[in-house]
N, C-alpha and C. Protein backbone atom coordinates (compact mmCIF):
# COMPACT_ATOMS: atom_id res chain seq x y z
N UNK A 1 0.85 -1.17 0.00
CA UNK A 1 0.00 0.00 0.00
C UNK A 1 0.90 1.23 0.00
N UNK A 2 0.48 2.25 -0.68
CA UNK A 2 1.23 3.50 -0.59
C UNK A 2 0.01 4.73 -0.62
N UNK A 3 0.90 5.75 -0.12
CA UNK A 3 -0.31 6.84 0.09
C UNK A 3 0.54 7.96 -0.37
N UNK A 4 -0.48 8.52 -1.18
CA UNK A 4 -0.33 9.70 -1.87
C UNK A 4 -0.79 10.61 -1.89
N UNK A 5 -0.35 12.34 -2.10
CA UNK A 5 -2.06 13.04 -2.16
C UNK A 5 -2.48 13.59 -3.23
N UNK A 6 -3.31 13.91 -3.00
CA UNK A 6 -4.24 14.12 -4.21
C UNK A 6 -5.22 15.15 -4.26
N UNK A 7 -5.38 15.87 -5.17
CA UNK A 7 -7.05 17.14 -4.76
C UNK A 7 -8.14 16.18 -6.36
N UNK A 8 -9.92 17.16 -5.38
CA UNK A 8 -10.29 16.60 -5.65
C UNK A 8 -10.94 17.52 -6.97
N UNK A 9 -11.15 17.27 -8.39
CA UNK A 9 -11.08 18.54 -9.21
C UNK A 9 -12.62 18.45 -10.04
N UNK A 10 -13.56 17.83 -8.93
CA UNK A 10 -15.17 17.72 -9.53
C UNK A 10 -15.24 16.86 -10.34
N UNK A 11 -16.47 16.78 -10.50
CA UNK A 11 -17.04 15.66 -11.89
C UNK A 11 -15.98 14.32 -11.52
N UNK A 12 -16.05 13.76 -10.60
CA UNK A 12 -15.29 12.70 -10.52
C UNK A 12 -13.64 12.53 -10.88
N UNK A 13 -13.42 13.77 -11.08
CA UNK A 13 -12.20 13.85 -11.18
C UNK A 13 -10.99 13.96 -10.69
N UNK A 14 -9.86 13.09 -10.12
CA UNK A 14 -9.15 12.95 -8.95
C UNK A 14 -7.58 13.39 -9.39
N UNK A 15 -6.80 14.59 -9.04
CA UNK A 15 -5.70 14.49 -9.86
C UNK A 15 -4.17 14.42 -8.55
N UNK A 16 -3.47 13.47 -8.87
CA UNK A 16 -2.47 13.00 -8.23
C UNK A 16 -1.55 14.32 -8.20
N UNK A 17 -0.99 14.28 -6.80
CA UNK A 17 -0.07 15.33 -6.90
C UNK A 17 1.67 15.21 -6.69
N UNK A 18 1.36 13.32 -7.41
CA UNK A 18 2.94 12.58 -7.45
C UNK A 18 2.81 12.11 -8.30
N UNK A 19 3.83 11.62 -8.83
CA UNK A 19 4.07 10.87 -10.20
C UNK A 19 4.00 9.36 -9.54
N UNK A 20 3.18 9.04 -10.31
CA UNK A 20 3.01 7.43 -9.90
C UNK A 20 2.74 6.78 -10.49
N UNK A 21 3.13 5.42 -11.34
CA UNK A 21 3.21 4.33 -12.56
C UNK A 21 1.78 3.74 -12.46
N UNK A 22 0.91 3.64 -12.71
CA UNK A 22 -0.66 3.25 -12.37
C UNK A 22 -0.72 2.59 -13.87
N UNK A 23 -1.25 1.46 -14.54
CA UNK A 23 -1.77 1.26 -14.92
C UNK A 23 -3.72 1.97 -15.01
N UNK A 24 -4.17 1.94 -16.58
CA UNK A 24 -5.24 2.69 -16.38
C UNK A 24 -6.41 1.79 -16.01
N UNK A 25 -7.25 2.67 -15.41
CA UNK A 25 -8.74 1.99 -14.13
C UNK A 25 -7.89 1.15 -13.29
N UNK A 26 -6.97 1.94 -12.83
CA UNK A 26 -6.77 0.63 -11.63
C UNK A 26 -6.88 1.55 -10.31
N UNK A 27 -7.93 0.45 -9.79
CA UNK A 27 -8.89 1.12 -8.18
C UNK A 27 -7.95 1.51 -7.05
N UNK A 28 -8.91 2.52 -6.86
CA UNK A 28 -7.42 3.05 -5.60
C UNK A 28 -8.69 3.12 -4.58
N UNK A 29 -8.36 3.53 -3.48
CA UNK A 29 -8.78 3.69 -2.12
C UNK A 29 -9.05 5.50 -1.82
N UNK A 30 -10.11 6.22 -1.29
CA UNK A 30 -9.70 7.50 -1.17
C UNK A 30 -10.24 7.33 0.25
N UNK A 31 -8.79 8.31 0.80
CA UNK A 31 -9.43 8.33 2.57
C UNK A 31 -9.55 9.69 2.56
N UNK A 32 -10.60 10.28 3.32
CA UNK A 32 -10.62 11.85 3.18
C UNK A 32 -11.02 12.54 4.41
N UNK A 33 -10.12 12.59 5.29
CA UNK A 33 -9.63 12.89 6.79
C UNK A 33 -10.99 14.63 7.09
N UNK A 34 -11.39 14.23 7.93
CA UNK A 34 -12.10 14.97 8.64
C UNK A 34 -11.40 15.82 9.44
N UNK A 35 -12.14 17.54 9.87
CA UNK A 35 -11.13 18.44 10.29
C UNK A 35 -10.93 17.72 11.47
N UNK A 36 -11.41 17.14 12.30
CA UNK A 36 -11.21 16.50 13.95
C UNK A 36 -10.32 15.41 13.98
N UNK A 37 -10.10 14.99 12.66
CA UNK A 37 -8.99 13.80 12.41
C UNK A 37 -8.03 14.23 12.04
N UNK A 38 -7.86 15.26 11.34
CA UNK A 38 -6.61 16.20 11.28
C UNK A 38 -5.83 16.25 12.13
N UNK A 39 -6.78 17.26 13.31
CA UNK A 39 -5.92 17.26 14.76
C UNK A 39 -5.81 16.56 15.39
N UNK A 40 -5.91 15.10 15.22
CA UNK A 40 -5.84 13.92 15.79
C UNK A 40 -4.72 13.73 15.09
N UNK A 41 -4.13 13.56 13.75
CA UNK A 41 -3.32 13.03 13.35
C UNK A 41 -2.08 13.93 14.03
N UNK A 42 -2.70 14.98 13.76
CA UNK A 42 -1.25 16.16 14.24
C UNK A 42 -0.71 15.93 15.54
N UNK A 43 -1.69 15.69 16.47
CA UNK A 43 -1.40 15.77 18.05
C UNK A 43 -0.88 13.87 18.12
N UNK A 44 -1.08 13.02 16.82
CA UNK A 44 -0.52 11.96 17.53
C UNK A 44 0.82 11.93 17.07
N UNK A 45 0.69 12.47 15.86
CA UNK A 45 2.41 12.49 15.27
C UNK A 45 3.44 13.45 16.22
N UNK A 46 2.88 14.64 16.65
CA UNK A 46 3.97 15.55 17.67
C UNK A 46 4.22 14.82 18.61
N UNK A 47 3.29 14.18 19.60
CA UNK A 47 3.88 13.41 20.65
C UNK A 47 4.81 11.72 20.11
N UNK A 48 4.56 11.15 18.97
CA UNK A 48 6.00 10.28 18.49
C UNK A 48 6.97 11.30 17.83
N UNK A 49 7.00 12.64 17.84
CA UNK A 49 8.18 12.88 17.58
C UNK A 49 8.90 13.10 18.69
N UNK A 50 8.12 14.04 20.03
CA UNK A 50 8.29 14.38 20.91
C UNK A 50 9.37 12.70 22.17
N UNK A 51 8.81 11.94 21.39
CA UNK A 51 9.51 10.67 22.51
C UNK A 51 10.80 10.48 21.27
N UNK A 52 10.52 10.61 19.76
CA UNK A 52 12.19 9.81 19.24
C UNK A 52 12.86 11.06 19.79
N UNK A 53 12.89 12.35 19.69
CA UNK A 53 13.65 13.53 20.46
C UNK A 53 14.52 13.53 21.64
N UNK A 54 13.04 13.02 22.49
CA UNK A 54 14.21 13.22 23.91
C UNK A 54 14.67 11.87 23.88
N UNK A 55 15.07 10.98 23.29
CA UNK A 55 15.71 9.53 22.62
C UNK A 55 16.52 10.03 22.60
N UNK A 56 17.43 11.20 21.40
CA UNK A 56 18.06 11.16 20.62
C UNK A 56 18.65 12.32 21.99
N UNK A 57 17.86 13.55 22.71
CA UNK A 57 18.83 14.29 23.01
C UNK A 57 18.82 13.72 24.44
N UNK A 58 18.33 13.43 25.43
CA UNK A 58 18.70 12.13 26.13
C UNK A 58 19.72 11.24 26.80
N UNK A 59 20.29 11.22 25.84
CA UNK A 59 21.48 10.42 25.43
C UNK A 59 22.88 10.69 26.05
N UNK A 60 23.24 9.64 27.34
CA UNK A 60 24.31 10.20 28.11
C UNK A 60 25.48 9.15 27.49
N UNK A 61 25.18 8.59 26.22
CA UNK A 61 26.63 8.75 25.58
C UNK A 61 27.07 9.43 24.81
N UNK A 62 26.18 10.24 24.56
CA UNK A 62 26.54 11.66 23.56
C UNK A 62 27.14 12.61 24.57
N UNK A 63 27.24 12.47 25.84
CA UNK A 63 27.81 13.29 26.73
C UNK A 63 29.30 13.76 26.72
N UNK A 64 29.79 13.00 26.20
CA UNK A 64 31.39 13.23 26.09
C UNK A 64 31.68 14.30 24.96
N UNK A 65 30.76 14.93 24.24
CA UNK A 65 31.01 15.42 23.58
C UNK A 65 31.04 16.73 24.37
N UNK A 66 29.82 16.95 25.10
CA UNK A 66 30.13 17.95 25.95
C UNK A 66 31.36 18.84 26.29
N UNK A 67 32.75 18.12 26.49
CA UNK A 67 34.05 18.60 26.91
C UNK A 67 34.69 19.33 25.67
N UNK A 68 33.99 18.96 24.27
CA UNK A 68 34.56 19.90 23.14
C UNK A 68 34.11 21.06 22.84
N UNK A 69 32.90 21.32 23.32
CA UNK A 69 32.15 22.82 23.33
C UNK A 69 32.52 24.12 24.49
């Protein structure tokens, strides 16, 4: 599965906004996120960035670097 985006341009008309090898009529899937799912997506993606972050700065073997600054 891959996800792409896309606008939607009436009359059934769907235009890709990636280049993508499709054979023609071949069925795709359209998911079309609601404004309350939006900020759902947003607020779940900030908090997994928010944990790989303090992962990365965290990190008391990166500490030795400390003494070169």
């Amino acid at each position: 599965m891959k996800t792409i985006t896309a606008k939607y341009r009436g009359n059934s008309l769907l235009e890709l906004l990636e280049e993508v090898d499709l054979p023609e009529d071949t069925e795709l899937l359209v998911i079309i996120p609601e404004e309350d799912d939006e900020r759902l997506m947003q607020s779940q993606l900030q908090r997994a960035a928010e944990t790989v972050f303090s992962k990365l700065w965290d990190n008391n073997e990166d500490e030795v670097w400390s003494e070169y600054l």
